[in-house]
N, C-alpha and C. Protein backbone atom coordinates (compact mmCIF):
# COMPACT_ATOMS: atom_id res chain seq x y z
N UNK A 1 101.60 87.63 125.05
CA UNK A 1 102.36 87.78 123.82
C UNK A 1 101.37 88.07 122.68
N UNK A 2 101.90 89.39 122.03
CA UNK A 2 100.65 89.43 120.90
C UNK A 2 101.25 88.22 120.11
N UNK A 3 100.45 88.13 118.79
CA UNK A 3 100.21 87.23 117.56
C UNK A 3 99.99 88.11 116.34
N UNK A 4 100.32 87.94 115.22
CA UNK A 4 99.37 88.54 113.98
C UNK A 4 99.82 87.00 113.27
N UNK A 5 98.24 87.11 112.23
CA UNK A 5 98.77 85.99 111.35
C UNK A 5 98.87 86.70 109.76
N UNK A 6 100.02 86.16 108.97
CA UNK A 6 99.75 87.02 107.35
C UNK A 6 98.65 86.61 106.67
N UNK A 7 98.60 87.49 105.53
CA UNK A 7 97.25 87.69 105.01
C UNK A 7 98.42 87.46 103.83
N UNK A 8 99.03 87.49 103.08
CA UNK A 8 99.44 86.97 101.95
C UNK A 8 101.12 86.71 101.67
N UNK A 9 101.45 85.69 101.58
CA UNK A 9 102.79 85.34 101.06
C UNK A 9 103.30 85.69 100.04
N UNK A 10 104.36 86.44 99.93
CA UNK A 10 104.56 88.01 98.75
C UNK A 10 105.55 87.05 97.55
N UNK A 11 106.01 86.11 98.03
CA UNK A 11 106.94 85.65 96.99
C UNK A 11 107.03 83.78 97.39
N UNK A 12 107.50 83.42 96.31
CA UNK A 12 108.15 82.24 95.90
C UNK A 12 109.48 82.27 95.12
N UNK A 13 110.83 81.38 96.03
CA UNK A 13 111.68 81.57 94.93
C UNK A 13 111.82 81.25 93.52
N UNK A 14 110.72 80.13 93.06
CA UNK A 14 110.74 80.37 91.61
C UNK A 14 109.82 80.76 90.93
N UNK A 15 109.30 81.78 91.65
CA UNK A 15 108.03 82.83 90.53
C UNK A 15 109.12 84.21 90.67
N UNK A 16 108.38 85.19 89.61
CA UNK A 16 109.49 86.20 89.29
C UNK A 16 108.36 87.32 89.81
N UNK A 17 109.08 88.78 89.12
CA UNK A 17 108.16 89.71 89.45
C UNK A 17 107.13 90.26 90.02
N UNK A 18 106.14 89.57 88.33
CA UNK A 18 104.94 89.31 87.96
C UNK A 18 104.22 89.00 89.17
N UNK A 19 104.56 87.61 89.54
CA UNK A 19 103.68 87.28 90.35
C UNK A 19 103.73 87.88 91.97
N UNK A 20 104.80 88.85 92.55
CA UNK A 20 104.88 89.69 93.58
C UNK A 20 103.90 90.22 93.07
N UNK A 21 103.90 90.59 92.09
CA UNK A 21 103.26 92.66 92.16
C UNK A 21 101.89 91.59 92.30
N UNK A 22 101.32 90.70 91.86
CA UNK A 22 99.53 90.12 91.93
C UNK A 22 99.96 89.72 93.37
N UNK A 23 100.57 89.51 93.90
CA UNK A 23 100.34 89.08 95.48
C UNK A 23 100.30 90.64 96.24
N UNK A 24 101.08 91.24 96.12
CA UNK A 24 100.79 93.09 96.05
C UNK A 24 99.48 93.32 95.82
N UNK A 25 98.73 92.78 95.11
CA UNK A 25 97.52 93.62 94.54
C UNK A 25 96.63 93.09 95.82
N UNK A 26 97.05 91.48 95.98
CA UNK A 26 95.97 90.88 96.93
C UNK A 26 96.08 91.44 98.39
N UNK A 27 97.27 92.18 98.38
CA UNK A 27 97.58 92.40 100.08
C UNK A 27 97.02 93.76 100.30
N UNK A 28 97.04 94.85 98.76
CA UNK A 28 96.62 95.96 99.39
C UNK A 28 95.23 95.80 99.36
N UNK A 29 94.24 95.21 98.25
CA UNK A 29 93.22 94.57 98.53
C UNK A 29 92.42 94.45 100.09
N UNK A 30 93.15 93.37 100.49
CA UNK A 30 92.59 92.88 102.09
C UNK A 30 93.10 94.43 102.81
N UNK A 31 94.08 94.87 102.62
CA UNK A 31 94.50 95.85 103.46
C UNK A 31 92.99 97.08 103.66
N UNK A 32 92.53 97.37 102.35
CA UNK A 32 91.42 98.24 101.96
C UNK A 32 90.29 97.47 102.90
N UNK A 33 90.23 96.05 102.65
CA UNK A 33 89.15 95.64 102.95
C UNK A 33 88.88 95.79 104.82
N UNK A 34 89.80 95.44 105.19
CA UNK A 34 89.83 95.20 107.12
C UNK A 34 90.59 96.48 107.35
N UNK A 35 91.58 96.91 107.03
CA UNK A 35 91.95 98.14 107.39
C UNK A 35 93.18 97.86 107.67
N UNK A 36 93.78 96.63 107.64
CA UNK A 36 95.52 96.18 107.76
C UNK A 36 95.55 95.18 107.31
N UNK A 37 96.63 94.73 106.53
CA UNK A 37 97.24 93.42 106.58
C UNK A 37 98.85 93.32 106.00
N UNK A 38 98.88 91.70 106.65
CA UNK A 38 100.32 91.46 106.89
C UNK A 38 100.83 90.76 105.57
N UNK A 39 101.65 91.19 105.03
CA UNK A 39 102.78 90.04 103.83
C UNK A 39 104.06 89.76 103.92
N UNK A 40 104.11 89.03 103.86
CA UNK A 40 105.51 88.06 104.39
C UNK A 40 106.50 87.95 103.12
N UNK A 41 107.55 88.11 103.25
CA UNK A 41 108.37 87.63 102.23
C UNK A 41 110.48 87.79 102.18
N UNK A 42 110.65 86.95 101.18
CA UNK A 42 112.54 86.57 101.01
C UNK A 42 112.97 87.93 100.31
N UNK A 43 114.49 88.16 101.04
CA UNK A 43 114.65 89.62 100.11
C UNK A 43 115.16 88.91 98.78
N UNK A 44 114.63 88.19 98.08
CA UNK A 44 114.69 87.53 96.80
C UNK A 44 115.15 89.22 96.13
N UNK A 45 116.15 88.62 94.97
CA UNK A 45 115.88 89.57 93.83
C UNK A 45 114.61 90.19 93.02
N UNK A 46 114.25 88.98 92.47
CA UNK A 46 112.80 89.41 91.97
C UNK A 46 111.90 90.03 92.71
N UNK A 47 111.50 89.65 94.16
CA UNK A 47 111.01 90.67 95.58
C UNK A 47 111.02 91.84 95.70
N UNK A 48 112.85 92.06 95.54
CA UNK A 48 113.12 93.68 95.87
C UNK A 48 112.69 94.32 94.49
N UNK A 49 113.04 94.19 93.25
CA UNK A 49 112.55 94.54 92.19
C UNK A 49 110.87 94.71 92.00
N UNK A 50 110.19 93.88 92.04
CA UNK A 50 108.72 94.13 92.38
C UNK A 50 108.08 95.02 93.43
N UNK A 51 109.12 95.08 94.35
CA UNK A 51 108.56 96.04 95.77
C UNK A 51 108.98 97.48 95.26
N UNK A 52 109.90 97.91 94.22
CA UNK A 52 110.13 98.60 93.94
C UNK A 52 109.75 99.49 93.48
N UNK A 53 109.24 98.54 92.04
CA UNK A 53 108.34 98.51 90.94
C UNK A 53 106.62 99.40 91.68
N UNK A 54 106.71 98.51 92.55
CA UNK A 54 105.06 98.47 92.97
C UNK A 54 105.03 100.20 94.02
N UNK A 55 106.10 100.08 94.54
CA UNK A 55 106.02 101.44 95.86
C UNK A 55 105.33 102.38 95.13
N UNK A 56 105.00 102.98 94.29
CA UNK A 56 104.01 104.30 94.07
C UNK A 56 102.57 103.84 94.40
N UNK A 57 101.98 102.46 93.89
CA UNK A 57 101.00 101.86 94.06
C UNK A 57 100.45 101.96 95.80
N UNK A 58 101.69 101.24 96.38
CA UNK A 58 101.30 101.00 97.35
C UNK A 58 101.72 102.61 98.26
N UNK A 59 102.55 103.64 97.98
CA UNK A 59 102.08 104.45 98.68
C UNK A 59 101.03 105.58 98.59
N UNK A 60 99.86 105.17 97.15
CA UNK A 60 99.04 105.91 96.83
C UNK A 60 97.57 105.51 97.82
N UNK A 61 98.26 103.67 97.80
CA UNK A 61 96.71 103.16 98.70
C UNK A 61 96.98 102.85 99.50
N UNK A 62 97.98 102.54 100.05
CA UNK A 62 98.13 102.13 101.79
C UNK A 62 99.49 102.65 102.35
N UNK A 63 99.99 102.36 103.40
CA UNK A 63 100.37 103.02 104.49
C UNK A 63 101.55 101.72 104.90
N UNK A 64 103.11 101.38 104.18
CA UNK A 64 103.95 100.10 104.75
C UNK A 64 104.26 100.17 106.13
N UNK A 65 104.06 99.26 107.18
CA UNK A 65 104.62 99.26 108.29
C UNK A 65 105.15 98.59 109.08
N UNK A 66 105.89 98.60 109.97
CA UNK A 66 106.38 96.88 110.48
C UNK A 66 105.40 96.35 111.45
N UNK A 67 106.02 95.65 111.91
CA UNK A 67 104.88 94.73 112.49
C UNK A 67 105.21 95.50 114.18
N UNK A 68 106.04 95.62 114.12
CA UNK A 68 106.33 96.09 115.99
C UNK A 68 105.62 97.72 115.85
N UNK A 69 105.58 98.12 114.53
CA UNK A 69 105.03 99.65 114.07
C UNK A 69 102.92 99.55 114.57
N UNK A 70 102.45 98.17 114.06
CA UNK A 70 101.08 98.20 113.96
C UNK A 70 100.58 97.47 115.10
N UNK A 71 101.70 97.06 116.17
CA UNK A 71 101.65 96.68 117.77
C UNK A 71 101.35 97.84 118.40
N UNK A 72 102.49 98.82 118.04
CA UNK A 72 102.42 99.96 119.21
C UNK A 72 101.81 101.27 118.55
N UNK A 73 100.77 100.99 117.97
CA UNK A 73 99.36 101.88 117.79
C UNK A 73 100.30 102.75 116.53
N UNK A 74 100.83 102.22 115.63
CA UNK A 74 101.18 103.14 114.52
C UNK A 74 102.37 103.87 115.21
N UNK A 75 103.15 103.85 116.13
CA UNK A 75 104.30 104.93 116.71
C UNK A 75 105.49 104.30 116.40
N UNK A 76 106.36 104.58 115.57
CA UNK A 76 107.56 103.87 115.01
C UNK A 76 108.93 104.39 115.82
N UNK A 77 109.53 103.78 116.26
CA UNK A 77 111.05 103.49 117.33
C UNK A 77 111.90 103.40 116.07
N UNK A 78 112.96 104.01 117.25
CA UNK A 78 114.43 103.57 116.37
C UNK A 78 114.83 102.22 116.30
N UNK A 79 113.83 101.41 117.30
CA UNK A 79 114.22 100.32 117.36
C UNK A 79 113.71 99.88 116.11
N UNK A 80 112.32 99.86 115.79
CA UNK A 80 112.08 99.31 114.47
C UNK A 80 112.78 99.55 113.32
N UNK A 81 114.11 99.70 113.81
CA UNK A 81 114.43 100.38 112.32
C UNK A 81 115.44 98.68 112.18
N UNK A 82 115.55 97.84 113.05
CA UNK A 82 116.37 96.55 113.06
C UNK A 82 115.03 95.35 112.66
N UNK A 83 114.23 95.53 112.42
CA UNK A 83 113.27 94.64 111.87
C UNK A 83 113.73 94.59 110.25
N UNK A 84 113.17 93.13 109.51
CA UNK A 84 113.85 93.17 108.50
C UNK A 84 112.83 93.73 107.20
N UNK A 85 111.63 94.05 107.37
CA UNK A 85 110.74 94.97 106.68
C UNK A 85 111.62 96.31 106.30
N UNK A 86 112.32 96.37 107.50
CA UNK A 86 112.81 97.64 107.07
C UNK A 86 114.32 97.77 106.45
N UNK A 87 114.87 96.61 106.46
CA UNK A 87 116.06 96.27 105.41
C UNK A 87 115.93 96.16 104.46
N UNK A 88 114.25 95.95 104.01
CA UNK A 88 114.21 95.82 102.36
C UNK A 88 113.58 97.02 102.17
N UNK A 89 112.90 97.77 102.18
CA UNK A 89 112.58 98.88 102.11
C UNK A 89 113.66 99.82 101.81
N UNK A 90 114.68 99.61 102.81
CA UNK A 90 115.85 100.53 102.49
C UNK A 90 116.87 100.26 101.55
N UNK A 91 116.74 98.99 100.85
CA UNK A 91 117.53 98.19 99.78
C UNK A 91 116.45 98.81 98.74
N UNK A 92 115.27 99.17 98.82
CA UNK A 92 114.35 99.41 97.66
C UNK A 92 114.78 100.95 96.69
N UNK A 93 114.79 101.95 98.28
CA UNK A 93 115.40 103.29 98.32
C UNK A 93 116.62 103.32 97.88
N UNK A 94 117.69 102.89 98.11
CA UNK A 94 118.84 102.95 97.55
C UNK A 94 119.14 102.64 95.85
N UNK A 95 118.07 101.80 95.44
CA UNK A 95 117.81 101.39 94.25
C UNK A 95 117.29 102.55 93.52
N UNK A 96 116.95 103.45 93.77
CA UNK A 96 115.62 104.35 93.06
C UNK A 96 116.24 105.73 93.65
């Protein structure tokens, strides 16, 4: 059975925005630094709004993916499309 462990916890329900997008900064950070990493997080309001906010950022410096996406060597399934990375992502898109 693989494992990954996260590299940063993207939210708290009572921090707002703000403090996503600095947990954002820390994830693409490590991401630059090792070459991947994982962030975890609630489709909180403030969450989806910050992930929102932040998507130009993060698709200027890194690369979002699911986790079953960075198992099977970067090759993305229809199946991954039922992971919940990708429910907020698509709640982000519909927004914008």
């Amino acid at each position: 059975m693989r494992t990954v462990k996260r590299d940063v916890f993207l939210d708290l329900s009572s921090k707002g925005p703000g403090y996503v997008k600095s947990q954002l900064d820390k994830l693409v950070k490590i991401s630059e630094k090792n070459g991947h990493a994982v962030g975890i997080c609630h489709p909180y309001d403030a969450t989806i709004e910050a992930l929102a906010e932040y998507m130009p950022v993060l698709r200027a410096r890194s690369r979002c993916r699911t986790l079953r996406t960075l198992f099977r060597g970067g090759k993305r399934s229809a199946k991954g499309r039922n992971f919940p990375g990708w429910s907020i992502l698509n709640k982000i898109r519909r927004r914008h």
